[in-house]
N, C-alpha and C. Protein backbone atom coordinates (compact mmCIF):
# COMPACT_ATOMS: atom_id res chain seq x y z
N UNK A 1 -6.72 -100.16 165.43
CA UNK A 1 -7.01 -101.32 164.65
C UNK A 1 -5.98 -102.38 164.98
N UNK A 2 -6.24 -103.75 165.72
CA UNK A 2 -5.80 -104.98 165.43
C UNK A 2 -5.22 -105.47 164.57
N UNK A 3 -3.78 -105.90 163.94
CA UNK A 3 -3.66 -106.76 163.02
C UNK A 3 -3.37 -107.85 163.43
N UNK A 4 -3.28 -108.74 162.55
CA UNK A 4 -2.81 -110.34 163.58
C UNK A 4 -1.73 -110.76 162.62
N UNK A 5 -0.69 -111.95 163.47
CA UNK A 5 0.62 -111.49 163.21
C UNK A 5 0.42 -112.27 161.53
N UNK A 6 0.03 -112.74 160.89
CA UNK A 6 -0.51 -113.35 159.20
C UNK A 6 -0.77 -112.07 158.59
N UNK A 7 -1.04 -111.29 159.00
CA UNK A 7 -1.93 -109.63 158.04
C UNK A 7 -0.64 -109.02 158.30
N UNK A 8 0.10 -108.56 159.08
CA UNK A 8 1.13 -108.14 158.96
C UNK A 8 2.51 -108.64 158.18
N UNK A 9 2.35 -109.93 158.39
CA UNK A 9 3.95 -110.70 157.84
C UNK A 9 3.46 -110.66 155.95
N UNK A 10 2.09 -110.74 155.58
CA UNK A 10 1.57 -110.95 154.68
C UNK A 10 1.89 -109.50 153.91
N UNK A 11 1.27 -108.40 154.81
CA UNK A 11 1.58 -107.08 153.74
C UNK A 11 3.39 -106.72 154.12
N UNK A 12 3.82 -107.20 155.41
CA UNK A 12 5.52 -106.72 155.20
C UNK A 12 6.19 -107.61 154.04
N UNK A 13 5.78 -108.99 153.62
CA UNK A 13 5.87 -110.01 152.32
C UNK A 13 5.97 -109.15 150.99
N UNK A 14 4.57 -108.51 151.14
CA UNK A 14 3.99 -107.46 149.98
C UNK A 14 5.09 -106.52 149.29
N UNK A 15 5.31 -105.47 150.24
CA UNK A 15 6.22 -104.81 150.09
C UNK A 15 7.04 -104.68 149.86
N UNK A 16 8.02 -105.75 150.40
CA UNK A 16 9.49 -106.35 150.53
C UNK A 16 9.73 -106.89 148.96
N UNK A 17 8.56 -107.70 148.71
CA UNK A 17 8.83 -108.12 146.96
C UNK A 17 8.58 -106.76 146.40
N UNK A 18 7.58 -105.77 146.02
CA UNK A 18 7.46 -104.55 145.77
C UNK A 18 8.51 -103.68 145.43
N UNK A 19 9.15 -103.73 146.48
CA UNK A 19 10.43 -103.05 146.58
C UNK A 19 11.29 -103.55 146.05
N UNK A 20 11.60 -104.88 145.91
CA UNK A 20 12.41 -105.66 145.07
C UNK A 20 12.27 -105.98 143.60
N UNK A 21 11.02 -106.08 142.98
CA UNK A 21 10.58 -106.42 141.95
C UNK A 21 10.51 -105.26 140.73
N UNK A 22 9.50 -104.45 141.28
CA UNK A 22 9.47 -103.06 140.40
C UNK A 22 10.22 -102.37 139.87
N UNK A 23 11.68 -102.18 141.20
CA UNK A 23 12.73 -101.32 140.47
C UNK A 23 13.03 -102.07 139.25
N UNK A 24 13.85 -103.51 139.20
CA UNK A 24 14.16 -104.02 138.20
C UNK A 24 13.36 -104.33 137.18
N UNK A 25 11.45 -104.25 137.32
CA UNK A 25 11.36 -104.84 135.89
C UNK A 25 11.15 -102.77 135.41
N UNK A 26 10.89 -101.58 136.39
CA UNK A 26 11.18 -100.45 135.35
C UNK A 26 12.57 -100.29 134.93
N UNK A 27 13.61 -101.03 135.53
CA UNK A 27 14.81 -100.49 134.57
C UNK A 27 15.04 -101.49 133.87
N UNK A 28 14.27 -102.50 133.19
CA UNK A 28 14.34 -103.02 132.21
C UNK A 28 13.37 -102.82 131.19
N UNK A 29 12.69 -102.13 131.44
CA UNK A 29 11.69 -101.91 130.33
C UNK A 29 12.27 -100.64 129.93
N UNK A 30 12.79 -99.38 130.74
CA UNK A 30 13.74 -98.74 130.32
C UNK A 30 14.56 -98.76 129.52
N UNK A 31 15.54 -99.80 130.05
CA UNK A 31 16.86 -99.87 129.18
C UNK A 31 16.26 -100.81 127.70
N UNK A 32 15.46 -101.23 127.62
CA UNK A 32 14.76 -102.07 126.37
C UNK A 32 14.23 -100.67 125.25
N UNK A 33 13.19 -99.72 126.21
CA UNK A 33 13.42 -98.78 125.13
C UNK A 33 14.23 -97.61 124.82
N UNK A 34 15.34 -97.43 125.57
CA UNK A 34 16.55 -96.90 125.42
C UNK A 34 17.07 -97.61 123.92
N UNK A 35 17.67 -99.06 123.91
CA UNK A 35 18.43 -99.24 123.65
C UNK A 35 17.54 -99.57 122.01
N UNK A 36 16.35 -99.51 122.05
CA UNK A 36 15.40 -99.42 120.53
C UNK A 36 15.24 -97.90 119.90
N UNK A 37 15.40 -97.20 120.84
CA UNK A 37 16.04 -96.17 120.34
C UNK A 37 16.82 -95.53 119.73
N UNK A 38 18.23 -96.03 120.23
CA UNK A 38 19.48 -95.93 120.01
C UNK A 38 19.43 -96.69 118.58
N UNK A 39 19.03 -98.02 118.45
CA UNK A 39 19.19 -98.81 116.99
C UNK A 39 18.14 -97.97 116.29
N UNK A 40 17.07 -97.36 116.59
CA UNK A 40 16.37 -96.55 115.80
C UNK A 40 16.72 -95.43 115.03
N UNK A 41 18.28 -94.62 116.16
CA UNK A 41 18.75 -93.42 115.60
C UNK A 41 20.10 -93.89 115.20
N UNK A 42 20.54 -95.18 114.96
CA UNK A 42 21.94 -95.46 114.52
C UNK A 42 21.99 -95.78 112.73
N UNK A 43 20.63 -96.01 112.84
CA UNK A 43 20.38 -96.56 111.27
C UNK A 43 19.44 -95.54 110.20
N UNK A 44 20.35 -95.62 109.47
CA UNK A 44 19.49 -94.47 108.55
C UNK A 44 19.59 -95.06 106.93
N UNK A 45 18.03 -95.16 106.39
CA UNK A 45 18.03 -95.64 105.12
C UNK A 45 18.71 -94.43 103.79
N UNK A 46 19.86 -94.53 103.13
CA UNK A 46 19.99 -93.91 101.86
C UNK A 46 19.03 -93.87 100.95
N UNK A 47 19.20 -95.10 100.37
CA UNK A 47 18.59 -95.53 99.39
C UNK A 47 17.35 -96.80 99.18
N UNK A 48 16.95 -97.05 98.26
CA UNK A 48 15.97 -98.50 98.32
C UNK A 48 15.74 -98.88 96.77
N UNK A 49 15.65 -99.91 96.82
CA UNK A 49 15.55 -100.12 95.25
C UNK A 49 15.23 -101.67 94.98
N UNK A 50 14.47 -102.36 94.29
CA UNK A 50 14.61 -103.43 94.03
C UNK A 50 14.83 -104.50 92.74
N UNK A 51 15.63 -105.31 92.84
CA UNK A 51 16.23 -106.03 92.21
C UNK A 51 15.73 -106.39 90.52
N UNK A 52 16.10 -105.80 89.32
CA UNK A 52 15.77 -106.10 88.40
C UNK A 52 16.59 -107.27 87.84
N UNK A 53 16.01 -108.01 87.11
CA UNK A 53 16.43 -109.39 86.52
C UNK A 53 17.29 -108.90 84.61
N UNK A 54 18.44 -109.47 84.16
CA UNK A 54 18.85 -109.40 83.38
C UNK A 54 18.94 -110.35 82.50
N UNK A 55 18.04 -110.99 81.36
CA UNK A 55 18.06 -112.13 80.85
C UNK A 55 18.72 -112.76 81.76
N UNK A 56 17.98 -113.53 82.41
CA UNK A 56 17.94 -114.53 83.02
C UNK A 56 17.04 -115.64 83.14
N UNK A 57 16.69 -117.15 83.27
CA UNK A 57 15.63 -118.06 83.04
C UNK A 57 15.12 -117.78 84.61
N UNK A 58 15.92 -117.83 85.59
CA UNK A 58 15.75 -117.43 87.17
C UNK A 58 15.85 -116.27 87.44
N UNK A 59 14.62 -115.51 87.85
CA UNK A 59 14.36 -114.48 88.20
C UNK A 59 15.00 -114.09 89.69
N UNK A 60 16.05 -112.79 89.63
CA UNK A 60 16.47 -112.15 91.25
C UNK A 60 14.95 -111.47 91.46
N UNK A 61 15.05 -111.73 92.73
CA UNK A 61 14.14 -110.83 93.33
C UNK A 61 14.30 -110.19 94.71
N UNK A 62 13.68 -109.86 95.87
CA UNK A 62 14.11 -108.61 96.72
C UNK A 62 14.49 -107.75 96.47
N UNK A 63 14.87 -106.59 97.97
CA UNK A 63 15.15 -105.50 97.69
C UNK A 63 16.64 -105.08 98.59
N UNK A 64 17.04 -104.28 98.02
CA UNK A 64 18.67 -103.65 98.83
C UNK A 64 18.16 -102.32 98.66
N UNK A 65 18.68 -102.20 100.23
CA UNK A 65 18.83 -100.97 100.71
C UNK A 65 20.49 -100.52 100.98
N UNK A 66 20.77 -98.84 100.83
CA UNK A 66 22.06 -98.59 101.40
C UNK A 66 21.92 -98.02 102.66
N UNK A 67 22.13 -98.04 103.68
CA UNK A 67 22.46 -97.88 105.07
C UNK A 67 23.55 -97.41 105.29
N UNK A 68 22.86 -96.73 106.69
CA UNK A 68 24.29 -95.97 107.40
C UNK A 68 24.19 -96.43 108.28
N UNK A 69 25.11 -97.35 109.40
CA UNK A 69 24.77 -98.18 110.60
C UNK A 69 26.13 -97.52 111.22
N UNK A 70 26.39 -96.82 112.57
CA UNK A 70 27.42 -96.93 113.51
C UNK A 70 28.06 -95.98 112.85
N UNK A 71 27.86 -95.24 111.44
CA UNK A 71 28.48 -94.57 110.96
C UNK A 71 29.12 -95.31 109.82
N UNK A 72 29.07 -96.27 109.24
CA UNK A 72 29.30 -97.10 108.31
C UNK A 72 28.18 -97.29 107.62
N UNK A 73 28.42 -97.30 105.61
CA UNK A 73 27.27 -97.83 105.18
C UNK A 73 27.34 -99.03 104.38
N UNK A 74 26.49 -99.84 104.31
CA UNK A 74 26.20 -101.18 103.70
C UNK A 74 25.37 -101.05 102.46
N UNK A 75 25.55 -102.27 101.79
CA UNK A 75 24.27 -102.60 100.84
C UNK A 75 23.29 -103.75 101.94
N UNK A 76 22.30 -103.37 101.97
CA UNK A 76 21.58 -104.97 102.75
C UNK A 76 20.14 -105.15 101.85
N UNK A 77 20.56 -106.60 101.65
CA UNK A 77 19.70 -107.02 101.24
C UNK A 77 18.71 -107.54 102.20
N UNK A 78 17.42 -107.67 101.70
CA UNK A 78 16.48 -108.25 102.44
C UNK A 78 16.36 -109.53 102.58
N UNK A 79 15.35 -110.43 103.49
CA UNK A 79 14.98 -111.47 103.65
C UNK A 79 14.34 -111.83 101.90
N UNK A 80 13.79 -111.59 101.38
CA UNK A 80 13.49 -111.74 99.76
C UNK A 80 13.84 -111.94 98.83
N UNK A 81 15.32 -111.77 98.88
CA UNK A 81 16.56 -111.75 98.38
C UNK A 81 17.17 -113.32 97.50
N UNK A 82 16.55 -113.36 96.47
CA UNK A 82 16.98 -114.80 95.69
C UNK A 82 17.43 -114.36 94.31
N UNK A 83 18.68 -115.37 93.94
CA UNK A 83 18.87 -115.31 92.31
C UNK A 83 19.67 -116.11 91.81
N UNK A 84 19.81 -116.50 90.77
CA UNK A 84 20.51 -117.61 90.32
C UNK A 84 21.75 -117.87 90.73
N UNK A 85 22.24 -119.16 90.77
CA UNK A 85 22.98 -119.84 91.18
C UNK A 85 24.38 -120.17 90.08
N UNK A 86 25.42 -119.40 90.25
CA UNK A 86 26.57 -119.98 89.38
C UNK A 86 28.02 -119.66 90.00
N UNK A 87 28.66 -119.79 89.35
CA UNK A 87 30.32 -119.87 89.51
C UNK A 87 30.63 -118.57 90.13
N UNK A 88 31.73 -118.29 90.92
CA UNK A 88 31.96 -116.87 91.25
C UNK A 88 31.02 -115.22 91.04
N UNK A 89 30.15 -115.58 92.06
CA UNK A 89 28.86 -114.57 91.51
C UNK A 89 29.47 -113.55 92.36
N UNK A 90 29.51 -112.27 92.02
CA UNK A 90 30.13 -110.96 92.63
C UNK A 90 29.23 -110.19 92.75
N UNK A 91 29.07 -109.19 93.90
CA UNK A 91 28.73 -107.90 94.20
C UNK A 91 29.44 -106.43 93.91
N UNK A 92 28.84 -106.15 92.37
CA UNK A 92 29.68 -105.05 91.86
C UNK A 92 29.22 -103.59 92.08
N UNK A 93 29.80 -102.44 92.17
CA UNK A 93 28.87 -101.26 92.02
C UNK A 93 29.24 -100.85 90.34
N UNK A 94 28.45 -100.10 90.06
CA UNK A 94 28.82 -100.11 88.40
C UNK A 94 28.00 -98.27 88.42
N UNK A 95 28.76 -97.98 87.17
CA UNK A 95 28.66 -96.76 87.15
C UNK A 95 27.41 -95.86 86.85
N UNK A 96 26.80 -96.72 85.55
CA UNK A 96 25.10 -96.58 85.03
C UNK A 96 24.63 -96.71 85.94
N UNK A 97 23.29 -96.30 85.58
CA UNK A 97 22.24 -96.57 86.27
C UNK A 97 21.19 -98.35 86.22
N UNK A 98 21.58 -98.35 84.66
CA UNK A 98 21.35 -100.01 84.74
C UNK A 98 22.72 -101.20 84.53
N UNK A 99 22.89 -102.43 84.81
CA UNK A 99 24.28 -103.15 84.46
C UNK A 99 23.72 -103.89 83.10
N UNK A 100 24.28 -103.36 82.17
CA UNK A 100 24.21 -104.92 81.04
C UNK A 100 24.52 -106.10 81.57
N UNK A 101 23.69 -106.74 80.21
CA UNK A 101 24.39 -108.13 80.62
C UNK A 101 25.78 -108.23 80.82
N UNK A 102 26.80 -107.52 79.89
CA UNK A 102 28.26 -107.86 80.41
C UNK A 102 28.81 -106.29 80.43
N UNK A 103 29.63 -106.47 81.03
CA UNK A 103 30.19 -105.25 81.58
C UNK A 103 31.89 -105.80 81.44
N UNK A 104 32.32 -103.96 80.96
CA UNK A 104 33.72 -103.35 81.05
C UNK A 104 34.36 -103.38 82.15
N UNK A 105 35.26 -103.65 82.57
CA UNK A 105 35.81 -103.61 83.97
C UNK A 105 36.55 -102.57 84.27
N UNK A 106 36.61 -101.26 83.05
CA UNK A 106 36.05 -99.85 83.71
C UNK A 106 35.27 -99.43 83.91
N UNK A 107 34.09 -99.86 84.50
CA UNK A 107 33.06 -99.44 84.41
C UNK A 107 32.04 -100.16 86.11
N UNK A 108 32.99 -100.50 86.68
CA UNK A 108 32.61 -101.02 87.86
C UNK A 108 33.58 -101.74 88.78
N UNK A 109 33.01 -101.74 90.00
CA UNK A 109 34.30 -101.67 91.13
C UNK A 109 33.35 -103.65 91.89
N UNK A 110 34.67 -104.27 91.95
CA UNK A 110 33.77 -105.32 92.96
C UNK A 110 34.05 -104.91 94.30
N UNK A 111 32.91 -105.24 94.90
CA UNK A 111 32.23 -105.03 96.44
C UNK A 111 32.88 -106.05 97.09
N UNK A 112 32.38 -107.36 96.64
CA UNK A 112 32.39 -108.91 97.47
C UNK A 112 31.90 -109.88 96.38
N UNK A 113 32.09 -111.17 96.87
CA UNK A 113 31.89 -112.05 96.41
C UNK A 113 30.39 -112.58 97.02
N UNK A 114 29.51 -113.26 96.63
CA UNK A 114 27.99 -112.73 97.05
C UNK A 114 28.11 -114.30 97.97
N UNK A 115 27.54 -113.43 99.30
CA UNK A 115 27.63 -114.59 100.57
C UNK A 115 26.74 -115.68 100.57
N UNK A 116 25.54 -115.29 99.71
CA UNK A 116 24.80 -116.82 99.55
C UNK A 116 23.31 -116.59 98.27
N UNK A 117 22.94 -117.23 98.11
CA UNK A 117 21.97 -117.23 96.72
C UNK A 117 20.53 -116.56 96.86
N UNK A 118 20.51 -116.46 98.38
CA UNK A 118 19.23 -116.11 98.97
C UNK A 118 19.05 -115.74 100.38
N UNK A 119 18.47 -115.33 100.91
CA UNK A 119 18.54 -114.29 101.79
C UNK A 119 18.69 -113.18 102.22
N UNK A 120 18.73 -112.50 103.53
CA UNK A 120 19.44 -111.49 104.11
C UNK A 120 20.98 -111.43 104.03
N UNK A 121 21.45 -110.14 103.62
CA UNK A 121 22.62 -110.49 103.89
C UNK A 121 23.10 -108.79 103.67
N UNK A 122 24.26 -108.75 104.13
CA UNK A 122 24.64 -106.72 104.51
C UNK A 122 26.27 -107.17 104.24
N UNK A 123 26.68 -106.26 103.16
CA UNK A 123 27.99 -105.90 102.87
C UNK A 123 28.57 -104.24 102.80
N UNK A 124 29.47 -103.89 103.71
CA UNK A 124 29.87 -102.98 103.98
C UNK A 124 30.03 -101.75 102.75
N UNK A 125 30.06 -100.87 102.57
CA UNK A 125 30.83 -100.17 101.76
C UNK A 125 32.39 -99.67 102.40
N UNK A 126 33.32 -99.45 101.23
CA UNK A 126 34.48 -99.06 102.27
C UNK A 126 34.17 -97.29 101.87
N UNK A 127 34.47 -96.46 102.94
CA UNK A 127 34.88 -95.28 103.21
C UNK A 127 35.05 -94.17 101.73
N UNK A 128 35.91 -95.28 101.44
CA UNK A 128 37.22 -94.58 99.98
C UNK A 128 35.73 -94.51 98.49
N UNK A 129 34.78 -95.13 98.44
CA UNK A 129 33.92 -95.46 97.64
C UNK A 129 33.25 -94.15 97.33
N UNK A 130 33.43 -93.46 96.25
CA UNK A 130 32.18 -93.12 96.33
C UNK A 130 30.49 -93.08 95.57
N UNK A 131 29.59 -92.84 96.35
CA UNK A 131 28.37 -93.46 95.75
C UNK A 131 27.80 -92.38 94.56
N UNK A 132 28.26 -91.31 94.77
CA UNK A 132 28.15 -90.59 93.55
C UNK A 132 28.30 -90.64 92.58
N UNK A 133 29.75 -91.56 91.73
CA UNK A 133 29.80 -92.02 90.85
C UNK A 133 29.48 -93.15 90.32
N UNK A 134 29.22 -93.98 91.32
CA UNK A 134 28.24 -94.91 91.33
C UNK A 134 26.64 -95.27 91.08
N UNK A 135 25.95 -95.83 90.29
CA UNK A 135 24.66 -95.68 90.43
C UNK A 135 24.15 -96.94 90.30
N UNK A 136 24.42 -98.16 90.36
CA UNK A 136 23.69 -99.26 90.88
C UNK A 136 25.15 -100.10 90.99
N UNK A 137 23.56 -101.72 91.96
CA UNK A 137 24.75 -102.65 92.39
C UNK A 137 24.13 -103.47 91.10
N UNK A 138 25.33 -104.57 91.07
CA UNK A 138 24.52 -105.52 90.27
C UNK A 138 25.22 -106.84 90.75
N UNK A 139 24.32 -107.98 90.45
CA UNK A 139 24.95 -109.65 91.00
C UNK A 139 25.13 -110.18 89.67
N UNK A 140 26.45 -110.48 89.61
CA UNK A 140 27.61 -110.64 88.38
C UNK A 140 28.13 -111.92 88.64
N UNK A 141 28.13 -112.79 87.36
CA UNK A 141 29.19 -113.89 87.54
C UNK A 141 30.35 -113.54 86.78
N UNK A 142 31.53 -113.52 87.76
CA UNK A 142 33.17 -113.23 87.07
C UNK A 142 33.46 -114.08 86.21
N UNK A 143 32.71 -115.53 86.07
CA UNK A 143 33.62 -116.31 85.33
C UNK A 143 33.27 -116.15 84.06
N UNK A 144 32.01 -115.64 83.62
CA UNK A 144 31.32 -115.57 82.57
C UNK A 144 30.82 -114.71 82.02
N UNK A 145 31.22 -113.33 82.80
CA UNK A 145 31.24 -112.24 82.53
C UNK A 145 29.31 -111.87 81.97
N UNK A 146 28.86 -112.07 82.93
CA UNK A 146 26.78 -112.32 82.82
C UNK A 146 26.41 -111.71 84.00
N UNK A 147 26.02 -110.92 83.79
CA UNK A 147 24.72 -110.24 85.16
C UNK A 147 23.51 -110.82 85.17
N UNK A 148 23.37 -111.02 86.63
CA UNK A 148 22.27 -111.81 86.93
C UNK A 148 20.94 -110.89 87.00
N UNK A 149 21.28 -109.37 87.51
CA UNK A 149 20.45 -108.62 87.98
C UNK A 149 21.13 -107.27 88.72
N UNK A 150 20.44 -106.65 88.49
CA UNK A 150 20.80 -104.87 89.26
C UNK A 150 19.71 -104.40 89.71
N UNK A 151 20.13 -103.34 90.74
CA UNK A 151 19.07 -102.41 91.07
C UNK A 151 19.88 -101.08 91.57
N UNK A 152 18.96 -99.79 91.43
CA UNK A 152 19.59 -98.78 91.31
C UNK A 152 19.95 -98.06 92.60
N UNK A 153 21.08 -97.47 92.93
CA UNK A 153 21.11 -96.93 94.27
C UNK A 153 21.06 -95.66 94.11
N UNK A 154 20.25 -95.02 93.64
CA UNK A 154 19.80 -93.35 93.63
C UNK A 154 18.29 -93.40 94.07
């Protein structure tokens, strides 16, 4: 069989990209589901619970989850995640299972100071904590000693 020198330069063209192209897009589709993997087996849900409101005129709403990420666990809240707006609002763990409106300050540990009024948002737990004696978070204003809302982490 005849080729003419266009049919040849055309399929040695072929190949040459072939050989060039394929390896890299399979080791990227590889390493893409490698690495969805890996975030698949790094994260593990504890808990789930969502946000009950405590006399309040503004209703919290979303949900927090506790997580184990990297070997560390968080509270994370979801994208859903809204609640009233005031003075030094804190992220407490508290010992009940529900937070009154005001709370003993034996009776709960602050987390953080709450990073914004709405949204996603993930705050660590430290190590030393533990969740056993613990049984919900709640979003607290320090200055006024008022819970905005809790939800339970069991």
């Amino acid at each position: 069989m005849k080729l003419n020198r266009f049919t040849v330069f055309g399929l040695s063209s072929l190949l040459l990209t072939s050989a060039i192209v394929l390896p890299s897009l399979s080791s990227q589709v590889w390493a893409n589901q490698t690495a969805d993997q890996l975030i698949a087996q790094e994260v593990s849900v504890l808990s789930s619970s969502n946000f009950i409101t405590v006399e309040q005129d503004h209703q919290t709403t979303g949900q927090v989850r506790v997580i184990r990420l990297n070997g560390k666990r968080y509270l994370d809240f979801d994208s859903e995640f809204t609640t009233a707006q005031g003075p030094d609002v804190q992220i407490i763990l508290y010992r009940g299972n529900k937070v009154p409106l005001n709370v003993s300050e034996e009776d709960y540990i602050t987390l953080s100071k709450l990073k914004s009024f709405n949204g996603s948002q993930r705050y660590e737990i430290p190590n030393n904590i533990d969740l056993d004696d613990l049984k919900s978070v709640g979003i607290w204003c320090r200055k006024f000693n008022v819970t905005f809302a809790y939800a339970s982490l069991s």
